[in-house]
Protein backbone atom coordinates (compact mmCIF):
# COMPACT_ATOMS: atom_id res chain seq x y z
CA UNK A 1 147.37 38.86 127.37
CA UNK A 2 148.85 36.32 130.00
CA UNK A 3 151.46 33.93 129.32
CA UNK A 4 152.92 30.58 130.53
CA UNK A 5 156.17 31.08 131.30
CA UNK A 6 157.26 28.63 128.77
CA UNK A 7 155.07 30.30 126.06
CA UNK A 8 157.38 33.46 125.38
CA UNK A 9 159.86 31.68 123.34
CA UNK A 10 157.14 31.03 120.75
CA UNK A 11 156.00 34.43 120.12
CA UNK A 12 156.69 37.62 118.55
CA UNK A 13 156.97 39.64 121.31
CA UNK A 14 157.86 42.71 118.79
CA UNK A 15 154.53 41.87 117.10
CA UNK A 16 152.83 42.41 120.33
CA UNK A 17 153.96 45.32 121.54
CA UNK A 18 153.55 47.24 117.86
CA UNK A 19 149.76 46.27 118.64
CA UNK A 20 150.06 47.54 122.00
CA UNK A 21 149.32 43.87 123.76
CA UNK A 22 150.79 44.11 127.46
CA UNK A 23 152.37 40.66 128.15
CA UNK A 24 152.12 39.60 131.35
CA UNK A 25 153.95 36.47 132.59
CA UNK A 26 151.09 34.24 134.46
CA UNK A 27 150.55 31.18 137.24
CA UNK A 28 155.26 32.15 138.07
CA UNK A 29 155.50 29.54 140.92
CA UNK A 30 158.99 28.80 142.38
CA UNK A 31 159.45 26.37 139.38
CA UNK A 32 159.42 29.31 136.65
CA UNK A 33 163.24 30.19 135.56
CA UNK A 34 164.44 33.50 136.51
CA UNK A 35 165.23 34.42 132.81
CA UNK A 36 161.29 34.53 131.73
CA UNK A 37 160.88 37.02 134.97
CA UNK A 38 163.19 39.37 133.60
CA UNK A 39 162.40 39.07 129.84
CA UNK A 40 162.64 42.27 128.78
CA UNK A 41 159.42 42.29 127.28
CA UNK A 42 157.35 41.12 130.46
CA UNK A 43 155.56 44.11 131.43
CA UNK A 44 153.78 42.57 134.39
CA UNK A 45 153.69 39.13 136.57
CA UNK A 46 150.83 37.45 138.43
CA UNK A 47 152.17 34.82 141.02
CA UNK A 48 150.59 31.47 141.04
CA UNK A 49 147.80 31.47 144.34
CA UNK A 50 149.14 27.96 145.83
CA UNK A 51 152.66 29.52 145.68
CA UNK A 52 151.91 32.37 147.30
CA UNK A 53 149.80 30.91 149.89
CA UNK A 54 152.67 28.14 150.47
CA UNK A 55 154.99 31.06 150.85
CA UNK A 56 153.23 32.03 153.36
CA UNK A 57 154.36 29.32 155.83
CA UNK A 58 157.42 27.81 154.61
CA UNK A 59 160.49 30.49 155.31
CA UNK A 60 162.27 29.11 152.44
CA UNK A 61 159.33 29.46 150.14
CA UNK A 62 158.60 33.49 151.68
CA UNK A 63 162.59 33.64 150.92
CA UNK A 64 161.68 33.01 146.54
CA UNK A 65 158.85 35.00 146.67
CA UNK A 66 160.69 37.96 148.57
CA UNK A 67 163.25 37.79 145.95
CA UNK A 68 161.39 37.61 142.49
CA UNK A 69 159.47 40.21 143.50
CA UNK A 70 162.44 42.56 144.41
CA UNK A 71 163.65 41.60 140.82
CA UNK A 72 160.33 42.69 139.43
CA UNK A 73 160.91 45.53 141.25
CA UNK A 74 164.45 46.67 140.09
CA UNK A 75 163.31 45.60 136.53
CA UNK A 76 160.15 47.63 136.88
CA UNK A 77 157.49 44.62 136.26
CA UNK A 78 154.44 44.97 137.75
CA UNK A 79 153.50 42.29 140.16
CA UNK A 80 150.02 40.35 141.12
CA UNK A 81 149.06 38.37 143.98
CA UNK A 82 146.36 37.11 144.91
CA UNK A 83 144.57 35.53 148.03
CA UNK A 84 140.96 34.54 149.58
CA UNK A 85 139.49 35.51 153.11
CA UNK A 86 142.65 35.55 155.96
CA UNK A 87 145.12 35.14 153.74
CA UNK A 88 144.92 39.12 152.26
CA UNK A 89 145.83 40.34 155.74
CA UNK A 90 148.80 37.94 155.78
CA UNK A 91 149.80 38.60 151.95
CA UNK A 92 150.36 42.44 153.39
CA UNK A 93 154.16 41.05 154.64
CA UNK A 94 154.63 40.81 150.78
CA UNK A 95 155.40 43.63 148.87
CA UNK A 96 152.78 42.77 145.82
CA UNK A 97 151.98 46.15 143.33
CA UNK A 98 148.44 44.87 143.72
CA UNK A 99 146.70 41.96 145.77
CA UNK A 100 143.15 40.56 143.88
CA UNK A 101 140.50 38.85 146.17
CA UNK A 102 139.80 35.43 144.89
CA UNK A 103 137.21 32.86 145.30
CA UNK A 104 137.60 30.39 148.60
């Protein structure tokens, strides 16, 4: 089940998990607060594509994305990013659990 990051204050997370619905937090962009990343009930994040390819060449942009993901990390959330044709080589430099091929 994906999620707006917004959306997770209007459900029962409880309720999902006794049904054994994995919430994943989707489209996190630099704009989504740090306190939906580490909800405790977030099991994994997929990074907006326009973030992530931004990222990509602004420093202060690589700087976020470097970050949230070491937070996933230490918090043990899975994290998605994804990418189309050149831009998989260059989303290597990010440390992504997995990488998904889109559409150009």
């Amino acid at each position: 089940m994906a999620l707006e990051a917004g959306a997770l204050l209007a459900i029962d997370i409880g309720l999902l998990r006794q049904r054994n619905i994995s919430v994943v937090l989707d489209q996190v962009d630099e704009q989504t607060p740090l306190s939906a990343v580490s909800a405790e009930s977030v099991e994994a994040i997929r990074f907006a594509p326009g973030f992530v390819a931004r990222a990509m060449t602004d420093g202060r942009l690589a700087c976020v994305l470097d970050a949230m993901l070491g937070l996933a990390r230490d918090l043990g959330i899975a994290t998605l990013g994804s990418g189309a044709g050149d831009a998989m080589r260059e989303m290597q430099r990010f440390d992504f659990d997995y990488v998904s091929r889109r559409a150009a």
